[in-house]
Each structure stands twice: as C-alpha cells, then as structure tokens.
Protein backbone atom coordinates (compact mmCIF):
# COMPACT_ATOMS: atom_id res chain seq x y z
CA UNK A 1 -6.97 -12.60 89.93
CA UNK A 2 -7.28 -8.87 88.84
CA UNK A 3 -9.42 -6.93 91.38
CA UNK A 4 -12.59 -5.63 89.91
CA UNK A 5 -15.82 -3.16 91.33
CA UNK A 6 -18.97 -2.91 90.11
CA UNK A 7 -19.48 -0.22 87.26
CA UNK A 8 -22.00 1.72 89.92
CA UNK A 9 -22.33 2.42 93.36
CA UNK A 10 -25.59 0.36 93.87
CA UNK A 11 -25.00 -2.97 94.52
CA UNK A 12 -28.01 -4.21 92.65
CA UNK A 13 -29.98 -2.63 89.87
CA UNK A 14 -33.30 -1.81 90.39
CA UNK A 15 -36.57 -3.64 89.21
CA UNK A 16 -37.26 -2.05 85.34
CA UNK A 17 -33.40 -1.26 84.33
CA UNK A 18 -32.37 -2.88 81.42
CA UNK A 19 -28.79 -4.17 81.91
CA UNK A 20 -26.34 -6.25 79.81
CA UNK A 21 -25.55 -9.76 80.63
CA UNK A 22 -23.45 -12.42 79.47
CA UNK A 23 -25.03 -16.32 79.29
CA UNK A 24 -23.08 -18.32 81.24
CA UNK A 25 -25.15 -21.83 81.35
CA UNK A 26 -28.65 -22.97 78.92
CA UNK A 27 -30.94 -25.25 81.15
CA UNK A 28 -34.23 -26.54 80.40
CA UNK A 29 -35.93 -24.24 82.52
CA UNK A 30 -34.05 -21.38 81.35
CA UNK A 31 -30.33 -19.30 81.20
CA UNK A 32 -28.44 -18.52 83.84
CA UNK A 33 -26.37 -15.03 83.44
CA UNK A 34 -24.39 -13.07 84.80
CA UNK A 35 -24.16 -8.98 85.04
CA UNK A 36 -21.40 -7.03 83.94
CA UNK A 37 -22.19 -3.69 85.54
CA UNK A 38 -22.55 -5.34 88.65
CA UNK A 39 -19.68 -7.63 89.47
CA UNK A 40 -21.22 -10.45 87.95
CA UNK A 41 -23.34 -11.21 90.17
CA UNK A 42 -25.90 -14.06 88.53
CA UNK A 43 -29.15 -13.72 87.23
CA UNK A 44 -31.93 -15.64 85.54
CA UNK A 45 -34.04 -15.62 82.12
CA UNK A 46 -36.81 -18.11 82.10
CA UNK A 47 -36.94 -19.28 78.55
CA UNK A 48 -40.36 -18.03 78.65
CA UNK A 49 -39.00 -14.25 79.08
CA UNK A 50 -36.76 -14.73 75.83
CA UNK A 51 -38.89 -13.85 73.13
CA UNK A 52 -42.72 -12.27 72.79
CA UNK A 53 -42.85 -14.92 69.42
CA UNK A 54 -43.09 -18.62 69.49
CA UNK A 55 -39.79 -20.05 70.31
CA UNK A 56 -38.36 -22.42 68.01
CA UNK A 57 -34.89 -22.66 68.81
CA UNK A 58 -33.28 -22.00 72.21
CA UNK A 59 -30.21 -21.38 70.78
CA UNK A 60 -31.19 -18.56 68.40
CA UNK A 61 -32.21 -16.62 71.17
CA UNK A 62 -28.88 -17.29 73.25
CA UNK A 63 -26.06 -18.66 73.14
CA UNK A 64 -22.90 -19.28 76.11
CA UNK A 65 -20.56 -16.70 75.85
CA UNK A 66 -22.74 -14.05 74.51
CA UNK A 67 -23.85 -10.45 75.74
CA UNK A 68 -27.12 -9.61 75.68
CA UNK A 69 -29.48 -6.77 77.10
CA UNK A 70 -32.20 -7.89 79.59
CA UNK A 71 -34.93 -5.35 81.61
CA UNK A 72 -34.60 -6.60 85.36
CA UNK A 73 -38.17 -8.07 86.55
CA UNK A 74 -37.19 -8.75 90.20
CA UNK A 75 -34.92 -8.70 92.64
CA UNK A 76 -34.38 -10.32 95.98
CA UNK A 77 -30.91 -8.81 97.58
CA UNK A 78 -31.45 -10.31 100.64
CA UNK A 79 -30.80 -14.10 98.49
CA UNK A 80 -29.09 -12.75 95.45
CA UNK A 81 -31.96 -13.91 93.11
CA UNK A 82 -32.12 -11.67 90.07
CA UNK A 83 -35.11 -12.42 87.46
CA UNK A 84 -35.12 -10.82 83.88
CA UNK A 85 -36.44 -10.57 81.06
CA UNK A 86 -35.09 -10.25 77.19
CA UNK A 87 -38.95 -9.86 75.52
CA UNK A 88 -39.60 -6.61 77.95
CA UNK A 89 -36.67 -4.83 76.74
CA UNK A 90 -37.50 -2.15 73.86
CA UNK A 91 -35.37 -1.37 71.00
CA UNK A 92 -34.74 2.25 72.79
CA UNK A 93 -34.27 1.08 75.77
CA UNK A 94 -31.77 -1.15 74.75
CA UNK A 95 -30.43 1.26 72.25
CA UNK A 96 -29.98 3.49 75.74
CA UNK A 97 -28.24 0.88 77.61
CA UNK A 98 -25.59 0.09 75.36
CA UNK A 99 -24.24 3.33 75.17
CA UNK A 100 -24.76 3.57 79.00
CA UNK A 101 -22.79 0.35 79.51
CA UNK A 102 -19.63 1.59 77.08
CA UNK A 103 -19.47 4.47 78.82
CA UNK A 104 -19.48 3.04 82.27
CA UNK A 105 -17.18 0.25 81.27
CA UNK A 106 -14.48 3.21 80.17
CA UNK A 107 -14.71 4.74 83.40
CA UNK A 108 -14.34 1.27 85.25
CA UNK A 109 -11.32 0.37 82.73
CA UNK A 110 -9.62 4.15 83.43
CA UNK A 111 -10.30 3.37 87.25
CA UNK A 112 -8.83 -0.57 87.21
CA UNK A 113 -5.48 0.78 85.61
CA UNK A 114 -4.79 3.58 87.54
CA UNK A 115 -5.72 0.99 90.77
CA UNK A 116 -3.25 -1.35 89.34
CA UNK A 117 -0.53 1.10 88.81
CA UNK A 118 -0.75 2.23 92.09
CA UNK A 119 -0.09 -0.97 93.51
CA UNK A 120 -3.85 -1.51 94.91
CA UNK A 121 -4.29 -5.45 96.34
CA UNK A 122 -8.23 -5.21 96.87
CA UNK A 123 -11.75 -4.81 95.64
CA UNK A 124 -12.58 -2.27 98.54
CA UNK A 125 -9.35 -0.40 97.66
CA UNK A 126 -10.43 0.19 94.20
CA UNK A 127 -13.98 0.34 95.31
CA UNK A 128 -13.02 3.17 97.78
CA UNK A 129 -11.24 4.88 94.68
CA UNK A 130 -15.14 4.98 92.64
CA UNK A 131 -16.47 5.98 95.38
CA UNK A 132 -14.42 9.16 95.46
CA UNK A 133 -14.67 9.80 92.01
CA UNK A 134 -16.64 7.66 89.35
CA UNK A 135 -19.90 7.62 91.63
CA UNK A 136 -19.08 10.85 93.01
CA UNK A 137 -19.66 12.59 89.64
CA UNK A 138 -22.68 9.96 88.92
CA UNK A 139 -24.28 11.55 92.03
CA UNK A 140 -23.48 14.82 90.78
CA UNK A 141 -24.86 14.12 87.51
CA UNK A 142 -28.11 12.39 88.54
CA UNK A 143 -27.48 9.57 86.31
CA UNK A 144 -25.30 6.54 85.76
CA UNK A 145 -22.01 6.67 83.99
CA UNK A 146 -22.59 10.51 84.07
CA UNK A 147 -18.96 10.05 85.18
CA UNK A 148 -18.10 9.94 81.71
CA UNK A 149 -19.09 13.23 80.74
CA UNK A 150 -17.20 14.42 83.35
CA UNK A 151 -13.95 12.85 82.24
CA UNK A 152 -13.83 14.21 79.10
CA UNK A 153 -14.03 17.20 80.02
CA UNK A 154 -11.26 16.36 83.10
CA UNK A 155 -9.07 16.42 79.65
CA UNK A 156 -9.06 19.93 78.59
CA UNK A 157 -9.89 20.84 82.45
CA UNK A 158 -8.24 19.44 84.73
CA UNK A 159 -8.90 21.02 88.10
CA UNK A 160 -12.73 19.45 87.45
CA UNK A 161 -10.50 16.47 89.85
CA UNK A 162 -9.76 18.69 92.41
CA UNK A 163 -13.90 18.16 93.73
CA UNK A 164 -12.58 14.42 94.38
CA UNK A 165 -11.18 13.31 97.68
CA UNK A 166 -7.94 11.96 96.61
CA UNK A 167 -4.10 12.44 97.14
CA UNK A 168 -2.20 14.56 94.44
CA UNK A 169 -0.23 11.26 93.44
CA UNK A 170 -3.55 9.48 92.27
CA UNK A 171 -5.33 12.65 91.04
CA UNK A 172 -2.03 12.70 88.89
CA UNK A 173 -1.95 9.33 87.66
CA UNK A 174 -6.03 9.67 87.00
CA UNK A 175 -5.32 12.53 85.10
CA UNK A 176 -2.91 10.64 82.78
CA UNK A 177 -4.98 7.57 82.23
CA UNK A 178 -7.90 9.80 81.43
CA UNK A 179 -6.31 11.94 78.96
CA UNK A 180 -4.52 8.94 77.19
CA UNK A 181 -7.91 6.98 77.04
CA UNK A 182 -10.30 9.80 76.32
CA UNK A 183 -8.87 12.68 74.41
CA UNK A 184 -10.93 12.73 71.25
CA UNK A 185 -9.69 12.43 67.73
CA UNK A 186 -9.68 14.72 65.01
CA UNK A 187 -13.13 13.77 62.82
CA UNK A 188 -12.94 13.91 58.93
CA UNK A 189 -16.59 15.23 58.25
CA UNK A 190 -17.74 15.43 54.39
CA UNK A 191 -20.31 16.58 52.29
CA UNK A 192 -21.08 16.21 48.42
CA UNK A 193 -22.66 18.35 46.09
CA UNK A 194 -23.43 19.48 43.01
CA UNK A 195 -23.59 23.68 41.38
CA UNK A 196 -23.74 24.66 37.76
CA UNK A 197 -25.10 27.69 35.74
CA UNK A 198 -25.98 27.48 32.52
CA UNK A 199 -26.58 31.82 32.28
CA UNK A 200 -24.32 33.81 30.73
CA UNK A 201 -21.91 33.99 33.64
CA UNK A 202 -21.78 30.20 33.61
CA UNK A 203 -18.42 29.36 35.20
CA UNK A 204 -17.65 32.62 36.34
CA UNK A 205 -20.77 32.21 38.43
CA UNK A 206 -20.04 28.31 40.27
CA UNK A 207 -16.21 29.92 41.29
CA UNK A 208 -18.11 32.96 42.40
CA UNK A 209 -20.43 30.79 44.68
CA UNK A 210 -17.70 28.36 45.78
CA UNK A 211 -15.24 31.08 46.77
CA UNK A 212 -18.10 32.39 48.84
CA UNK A 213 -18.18 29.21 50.64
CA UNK A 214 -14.68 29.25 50.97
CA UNK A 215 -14.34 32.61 52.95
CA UNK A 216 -15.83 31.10 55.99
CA UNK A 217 -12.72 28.59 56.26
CA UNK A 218 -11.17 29.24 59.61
CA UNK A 219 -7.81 28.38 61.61
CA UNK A 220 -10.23 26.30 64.11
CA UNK A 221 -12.38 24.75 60.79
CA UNK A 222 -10.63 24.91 57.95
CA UNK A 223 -12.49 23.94 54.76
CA UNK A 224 -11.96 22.58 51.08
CA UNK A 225 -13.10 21.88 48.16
CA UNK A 226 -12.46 19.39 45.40
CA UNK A 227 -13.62 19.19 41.70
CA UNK A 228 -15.06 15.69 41.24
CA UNK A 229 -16.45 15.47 38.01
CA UNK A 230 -18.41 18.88 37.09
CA UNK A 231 -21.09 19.71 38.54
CA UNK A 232 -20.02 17.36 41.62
CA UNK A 233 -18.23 19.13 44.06
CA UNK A 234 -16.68 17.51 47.56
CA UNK A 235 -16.93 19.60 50.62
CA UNK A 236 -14.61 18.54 53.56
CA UNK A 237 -13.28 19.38 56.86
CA UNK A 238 -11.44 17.71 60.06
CA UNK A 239 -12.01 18.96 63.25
CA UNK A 240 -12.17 17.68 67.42
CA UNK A 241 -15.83 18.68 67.66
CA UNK A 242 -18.30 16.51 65.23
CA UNK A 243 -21.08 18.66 66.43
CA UNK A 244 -19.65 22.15 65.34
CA UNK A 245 -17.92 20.35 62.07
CA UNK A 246 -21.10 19.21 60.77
CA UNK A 247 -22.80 22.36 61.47
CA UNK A 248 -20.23 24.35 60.05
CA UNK A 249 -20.38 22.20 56.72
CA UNK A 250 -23.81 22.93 56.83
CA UNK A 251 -23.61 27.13 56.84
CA UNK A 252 -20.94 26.31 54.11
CA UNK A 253 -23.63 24.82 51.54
CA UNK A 254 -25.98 27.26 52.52
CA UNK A 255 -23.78 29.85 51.54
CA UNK A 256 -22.94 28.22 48.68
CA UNK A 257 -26.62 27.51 47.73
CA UNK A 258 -27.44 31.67 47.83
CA UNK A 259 -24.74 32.58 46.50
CA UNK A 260 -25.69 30.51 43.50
CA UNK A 261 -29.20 31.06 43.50
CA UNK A 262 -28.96 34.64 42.86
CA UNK A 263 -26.95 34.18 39.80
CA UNK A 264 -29.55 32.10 38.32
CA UNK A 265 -27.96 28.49 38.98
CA UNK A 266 -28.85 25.61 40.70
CA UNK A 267 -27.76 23.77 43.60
CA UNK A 268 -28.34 19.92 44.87
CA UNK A 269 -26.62 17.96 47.93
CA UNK A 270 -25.83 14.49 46.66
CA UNK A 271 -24.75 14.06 50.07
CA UNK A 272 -25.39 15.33 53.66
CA UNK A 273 -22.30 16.19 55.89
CA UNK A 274 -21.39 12.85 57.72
CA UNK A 275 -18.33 11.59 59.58
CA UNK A 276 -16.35 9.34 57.51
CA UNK A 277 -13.83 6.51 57.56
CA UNK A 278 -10.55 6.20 56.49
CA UNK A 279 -11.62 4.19 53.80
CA UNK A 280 -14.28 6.51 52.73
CA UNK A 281 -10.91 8.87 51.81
CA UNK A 282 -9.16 6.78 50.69
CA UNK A 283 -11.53 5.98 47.94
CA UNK A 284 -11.87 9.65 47.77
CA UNK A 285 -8.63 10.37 47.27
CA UNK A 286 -8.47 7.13 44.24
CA UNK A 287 -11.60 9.27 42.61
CA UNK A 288 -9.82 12.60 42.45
CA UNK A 289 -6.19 10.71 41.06
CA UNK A 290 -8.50 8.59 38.49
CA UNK A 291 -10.02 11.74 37.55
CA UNK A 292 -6.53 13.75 36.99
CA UNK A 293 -5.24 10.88 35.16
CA UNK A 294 -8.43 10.87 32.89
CA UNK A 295 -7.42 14.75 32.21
CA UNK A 296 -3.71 13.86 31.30
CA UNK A 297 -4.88 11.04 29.19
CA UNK A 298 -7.17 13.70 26.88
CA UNK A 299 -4.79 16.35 27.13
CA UNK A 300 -2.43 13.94 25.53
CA UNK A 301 -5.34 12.83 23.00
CA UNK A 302 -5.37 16.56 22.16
CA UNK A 303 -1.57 17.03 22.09
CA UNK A 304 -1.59 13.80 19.14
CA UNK A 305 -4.09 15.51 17.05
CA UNK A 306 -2.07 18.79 16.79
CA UNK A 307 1.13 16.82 15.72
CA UNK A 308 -1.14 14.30 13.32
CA UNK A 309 -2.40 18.03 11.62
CA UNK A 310 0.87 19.73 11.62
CA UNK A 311 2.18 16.37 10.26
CA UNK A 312 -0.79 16.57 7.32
CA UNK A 313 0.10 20.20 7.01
CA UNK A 314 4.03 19.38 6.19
CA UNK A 315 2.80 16.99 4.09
CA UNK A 316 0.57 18.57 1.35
CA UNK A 317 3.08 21.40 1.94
CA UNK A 318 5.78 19.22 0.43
CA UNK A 319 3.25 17.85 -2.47
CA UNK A 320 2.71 21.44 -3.37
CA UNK A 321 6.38 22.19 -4.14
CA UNK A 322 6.72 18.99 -6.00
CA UNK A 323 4.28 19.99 -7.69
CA UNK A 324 5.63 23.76 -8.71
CA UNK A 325 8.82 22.36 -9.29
CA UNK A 326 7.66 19.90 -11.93
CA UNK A 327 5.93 23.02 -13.57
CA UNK A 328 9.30 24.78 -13.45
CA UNK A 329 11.04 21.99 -15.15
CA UNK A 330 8.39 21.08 -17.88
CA UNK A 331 8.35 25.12 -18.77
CA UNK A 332 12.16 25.50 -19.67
CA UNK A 333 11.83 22.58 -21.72
C-alpha cells in the first residue's frame, strides 16, 4: 500500500472547519465518511445534518463514492468520533474550502512522489518530510495549504527551500517535482470590441486609435489586433501572469477608447478581457478564415462583373463596325 500523511500538521480539524469528505457507507441513522485532508480518518453526518429543507430522498443528498464538503460540529480525539454537518456549510465557505483542499492536495501529491522516489517505506518518513517543509511554510504563512503559495514561487526562486531542514539530495529532487507540477502556463487572455467614426476622418480616425493601442505592445505583453467584421475588433494577448494580462488589456481599451473619443467616434466593449480556452481560439481563428474567405468570394464577384462589362463593351463594339461597314458597302453601290 502507498504510504500517505495527512494534508496538515493537525491531526484533527477543529470544531467549525468545513472539510471535504468522501461517503463511504448510507445507514438509516445517517452516512458514515471519511476525510481526505486528514488521513481518512471517519466521520459522521446524521441524516438530519444533510439538508436545512425537508428531505425527500437520501440519495439526492449523497451518494457512496462521492466528495462532499461538510462544517465539523464536534470532535472527540480522545475516541476518534467526528460529527458534521452538510446544512451548516455556506456557499463561501465551501467555495473557500475547495480551493483550500486543491491546493493542499498538490502539495501532498508533490510531497508523496518525491517520498516515493527517494525510496521512503513509511508514513512517519514522509510525515517527517511535511513536517520540514509543507507545514513548515503553513506555520509561516498562518494558514493551511499556505504551502502552496510558497511553492510556486520555489519555481522561479529556488533558494526559498534552503529555510527547510533537508539534505541537498531531497531539496533537489523537491525542487524538480515542484517545478514540473507547478510552473504556470502561458494564459491566452481576450477582449472584444467595437470603434467606428462616422466624421470626416472616418477610417483614418479607428487606425489612428488602434495604432495607439498598439504602441503599448511589449516584449513581456505583446498585443494584437484582429479585424472581425467592422466595427468589431478582437483584442488579444498570452502571457504567465493572468493578473497583469488582464490589466494590461484593460489600459489597452482605455487607450483605445480616448484616443477615439477625441476624434469624435465611439467606442463599446462587446466583451471584457477574460482567459480563454483553446476552443474559444479555435473558433476564433474559424471566424477570422470564414471572414477572409467571404472577402475572396466578393472580390471574385467584383472581378466577374468587370469581365461581364468588358465582355458587353467588345460586344456593341463589334455591332458598331458591322454596322459602319454595311454603310460602306450600301454607299459604293
């Protein structure tokens, strides 16, 4: 069996924390649980504690095999009990433990594999390793999976590890599984909007307020923009920092927006800058080539009418000398 630790360095959490739990059995009385932050040790939800509403099917509420976010109601370490409660938990404070858990689940993941690849045979050994580092930097923190935080920034700074009590071999091999697990990606951030002028300047205007826009692209944030369908206009970036990306998209519009403003056109976001999907591009991308091969398609349209005139052209052309040749003919007669 794989050795495992608890997620923190408590070894039970205390009476108000909301914690995730998985259902292991459904009995009449009520579901017994168990807790994934703490070793799975068991717990209990009297069907009473499920729901504030009337309960008209157990299973609704809960069902074997599934996670589920509880607020602890009591706890009695000396005999194990653990009492909880799924109606007591808020929307925010469940909203707060989920991104607690995934964080502290990360750090327990990065902590099991570098255990495992160095060979460790027992719980205390890889409880011994959070100790030293994981809880160290919760303590540190003054909250739990603040350890997290800390990692990710192990990535780009390394010697953050040298604080933790621990031979150069594992500090290494921490180092490695840290940066392979949580180096972040590269965010495509996007924004949509529409600029036109109707003045006199008209066009000369909208290039004059997007090329403003376009002198704060940078090495670090580099910027573009695409032609949708006028006046819709597709602002875009990809960058390591979401934060700075989306603000940066931001002071681009505004630019943008003044820029425009002065010369007596309007301005309107369609959309706000957001992180988006692969698949967001993608259909993008199918936008802009349906759009170019719209283009082609009239430019050909336009092409057939020149040839159809010149063609007409040719035509009464040709009638014309008929024409002045039969005159020729009839007056030497």
């Amino acid at each position: 069996m794989p050795i495992q630790c608890r997620f923190y360095e408590d070894l039970f959490p205390d009476v108000g924390d909301v914690v995730v739990v998985m259902v292991k059995v459904i009995q009449s009385m009520g579901s017994y649980v168990e807790l994934l932050e703490y070793k799975n040790i068991g717990g209990m939800i009297l069907h009473s504690e499920l729901s504030r509403r009337r309960i008209r099917s157990i299973s609704k509420l809960v069902r074997i095999g599934s996670n589920t976010e509880v607020t602890v109601v009591r706890v009695d370490s000396d005999k194990g009990y653990i009492d909880l409660s799924k109606r007591r938990a808020s929307a925010e404070e469940i909203a707060k433990c989920k991104e607690r858990f995934a964080k502290a689940k990360a750090v327990n993941q990065i902590l099991r594999n570098v255990a495992e690849k160095l060979n460790y045979e027992t719980d205390e050994q890889l409880e011994e390793l959070c100790k030293k580092t994981a809880w160290y930097f919760d303590k540190k923190t003054g909250r739990k999976a603040g350890s997290y935080d800390v990692f990710k920034r192990v990535v780009n700074s390394p010697e953050i590890l040298d604080e933790c009590d621990i031979d150069e071999a594992t500090k290494e091999m921490l180092l490695i599984d840290i940066r392979h697990r949580l180096t972040p990606k590269a965010v495509k951030i996007r924004a949509d909007f529409e600029v036109s002028c109707f003045t006199y300047d008209g066009i000369d205007a909208v290039k004059s307020a997007l090329r403003s826009g376009l002198d704060l692209n940078s090495d670090s944030l580099p910027i573009r923009i695409n032609l949708i369908a006028p006046p819709l206009y597709v602002l875009t970036t990809q960058t390591m920092d979401r934060a700075a990306g989306l603000d940066h998209l931001n002071e681009v519009l505004n630019v943008i927006k003044k820029s425009i403003d002065s010369q007596g056109g309007s301005f309107k976001i369609q959309q706000a800058p957001r992180v988006v999907s692969d698949t967001d591009e993608a259909d993008l991308q199918r936008q802009m080539d349906e759009l170019e091969k719209a283009n082609r398609e009239v430019s050909g349209d336009e092409d057939d009418d020149d040839d159809d005139e010149e063609d007409e052209d040719d035509d009464e052309e040709g009638e014309d000398e008929e024409a002045s040749e039969d005159g020729d003919q009839n007056g030497h007669k």
